[in-house]
C-alpha atoms as a PDB file:
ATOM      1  CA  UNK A   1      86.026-171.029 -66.015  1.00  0.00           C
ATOM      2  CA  UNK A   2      88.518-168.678 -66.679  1.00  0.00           C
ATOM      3  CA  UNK A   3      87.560-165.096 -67.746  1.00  0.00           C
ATOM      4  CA  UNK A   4      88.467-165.016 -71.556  1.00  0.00           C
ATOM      5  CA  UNK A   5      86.017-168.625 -71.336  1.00  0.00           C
ATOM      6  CA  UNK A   6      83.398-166.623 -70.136  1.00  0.00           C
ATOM      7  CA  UNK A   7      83.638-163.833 -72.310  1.00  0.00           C
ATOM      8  CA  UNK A   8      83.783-165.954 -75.216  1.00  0.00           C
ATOM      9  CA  UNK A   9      80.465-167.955 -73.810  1.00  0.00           C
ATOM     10  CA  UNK A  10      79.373-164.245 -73.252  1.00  0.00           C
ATOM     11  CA  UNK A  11      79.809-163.288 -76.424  1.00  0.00           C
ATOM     12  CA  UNK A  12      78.270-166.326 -78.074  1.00  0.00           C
ATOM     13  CA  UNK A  13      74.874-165.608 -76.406  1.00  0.00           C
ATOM     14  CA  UNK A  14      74.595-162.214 -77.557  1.00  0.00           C
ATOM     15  CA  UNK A  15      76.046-160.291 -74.805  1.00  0.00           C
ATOM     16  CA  UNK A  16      77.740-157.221 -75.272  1.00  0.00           C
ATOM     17  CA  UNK A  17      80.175-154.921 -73.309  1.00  0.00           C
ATOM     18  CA  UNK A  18      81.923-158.033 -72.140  1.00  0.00           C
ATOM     19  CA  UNK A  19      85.108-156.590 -72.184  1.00  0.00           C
ATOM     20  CA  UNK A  20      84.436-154.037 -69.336  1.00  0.00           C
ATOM     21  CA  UNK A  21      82.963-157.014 -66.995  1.00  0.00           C
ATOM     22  CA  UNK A  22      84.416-158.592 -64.118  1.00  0.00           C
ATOM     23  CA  UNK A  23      84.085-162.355 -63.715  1.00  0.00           C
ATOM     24  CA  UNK A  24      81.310-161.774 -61.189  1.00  0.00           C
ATOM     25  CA  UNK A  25      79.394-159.670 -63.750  1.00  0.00           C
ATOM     26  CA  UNK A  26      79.689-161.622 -66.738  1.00  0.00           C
ATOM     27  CA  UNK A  27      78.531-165.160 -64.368  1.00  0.00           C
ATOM     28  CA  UNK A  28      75.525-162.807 -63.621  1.00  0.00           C
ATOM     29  CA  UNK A  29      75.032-161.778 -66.902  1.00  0.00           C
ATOM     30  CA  UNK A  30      75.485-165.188 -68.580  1.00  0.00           C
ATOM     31  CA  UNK A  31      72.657-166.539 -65.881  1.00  0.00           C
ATOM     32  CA  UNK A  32      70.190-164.076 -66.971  1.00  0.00           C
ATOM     33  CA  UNK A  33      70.260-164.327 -70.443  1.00  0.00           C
ATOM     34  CA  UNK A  34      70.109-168.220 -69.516  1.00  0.00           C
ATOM     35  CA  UNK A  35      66.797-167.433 -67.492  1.00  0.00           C
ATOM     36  CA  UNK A  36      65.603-165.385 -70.565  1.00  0.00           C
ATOM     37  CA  UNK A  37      66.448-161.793 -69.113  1.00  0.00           C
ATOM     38  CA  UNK A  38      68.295-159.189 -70.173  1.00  0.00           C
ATOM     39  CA  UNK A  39      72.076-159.097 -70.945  1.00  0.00           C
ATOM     40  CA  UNK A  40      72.960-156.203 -68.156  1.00  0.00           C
ATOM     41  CA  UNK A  41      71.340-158.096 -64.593  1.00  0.00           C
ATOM     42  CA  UNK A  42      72.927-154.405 -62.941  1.00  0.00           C
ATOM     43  CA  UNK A  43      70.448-152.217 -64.906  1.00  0.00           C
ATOM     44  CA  UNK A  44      67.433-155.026 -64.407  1.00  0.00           C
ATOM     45  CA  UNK A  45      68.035-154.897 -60.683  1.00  0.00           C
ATOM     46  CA  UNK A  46      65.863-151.853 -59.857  1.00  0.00           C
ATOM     47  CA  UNK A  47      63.399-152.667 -61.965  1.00  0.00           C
ATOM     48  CA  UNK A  48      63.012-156.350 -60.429  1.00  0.00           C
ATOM     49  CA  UNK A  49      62.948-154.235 -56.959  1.00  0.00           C
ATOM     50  CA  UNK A  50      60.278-152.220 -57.964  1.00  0.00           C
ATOM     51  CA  UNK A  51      56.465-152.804 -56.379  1.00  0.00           C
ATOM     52  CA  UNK A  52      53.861-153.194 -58.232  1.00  0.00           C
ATOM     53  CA  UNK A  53      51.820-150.617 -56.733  1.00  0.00           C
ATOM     54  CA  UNK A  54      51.530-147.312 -59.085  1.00  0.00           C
ATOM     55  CA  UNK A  55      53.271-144.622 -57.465  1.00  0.00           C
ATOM     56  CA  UNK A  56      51.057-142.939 -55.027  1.00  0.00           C
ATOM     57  CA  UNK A  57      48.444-146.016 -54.598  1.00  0.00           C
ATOM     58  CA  UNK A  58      48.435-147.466 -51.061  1.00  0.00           C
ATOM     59  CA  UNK A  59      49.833-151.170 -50.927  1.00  0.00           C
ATOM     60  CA  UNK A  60      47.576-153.406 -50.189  1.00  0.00           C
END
């Protein structure tokens, strides 16, 4: 797809900030909000990174 495609496709699920997205980003983006996650996969990243363990707590 070309990128105007996929901001329009972008745009149609709800995604904002499109215009500031490279291709690469707005494939990502597009994907997540198809998996039911947020519209921004760059600010979800360190979250999904995360452990579980509390902060302080030894991993098991």
């Amino acid at each position: 797809m070309k990128l105007d495609e996929l901001k329009g496709v972008a745009s149609s699920m709800g995604i904002t900030g499109t215009t500031k997205m490279r291709k690469s980003d707005l494939v990502e983006a597009i994907k997540a909000r198809q998996a039911g996650g947020s519209s921004a996969p760059a600010a979800s990243a360190p979250a999904a990174a995360k452990s579980e363990t509390p902060e302080g707590a030894a991993p098991a």
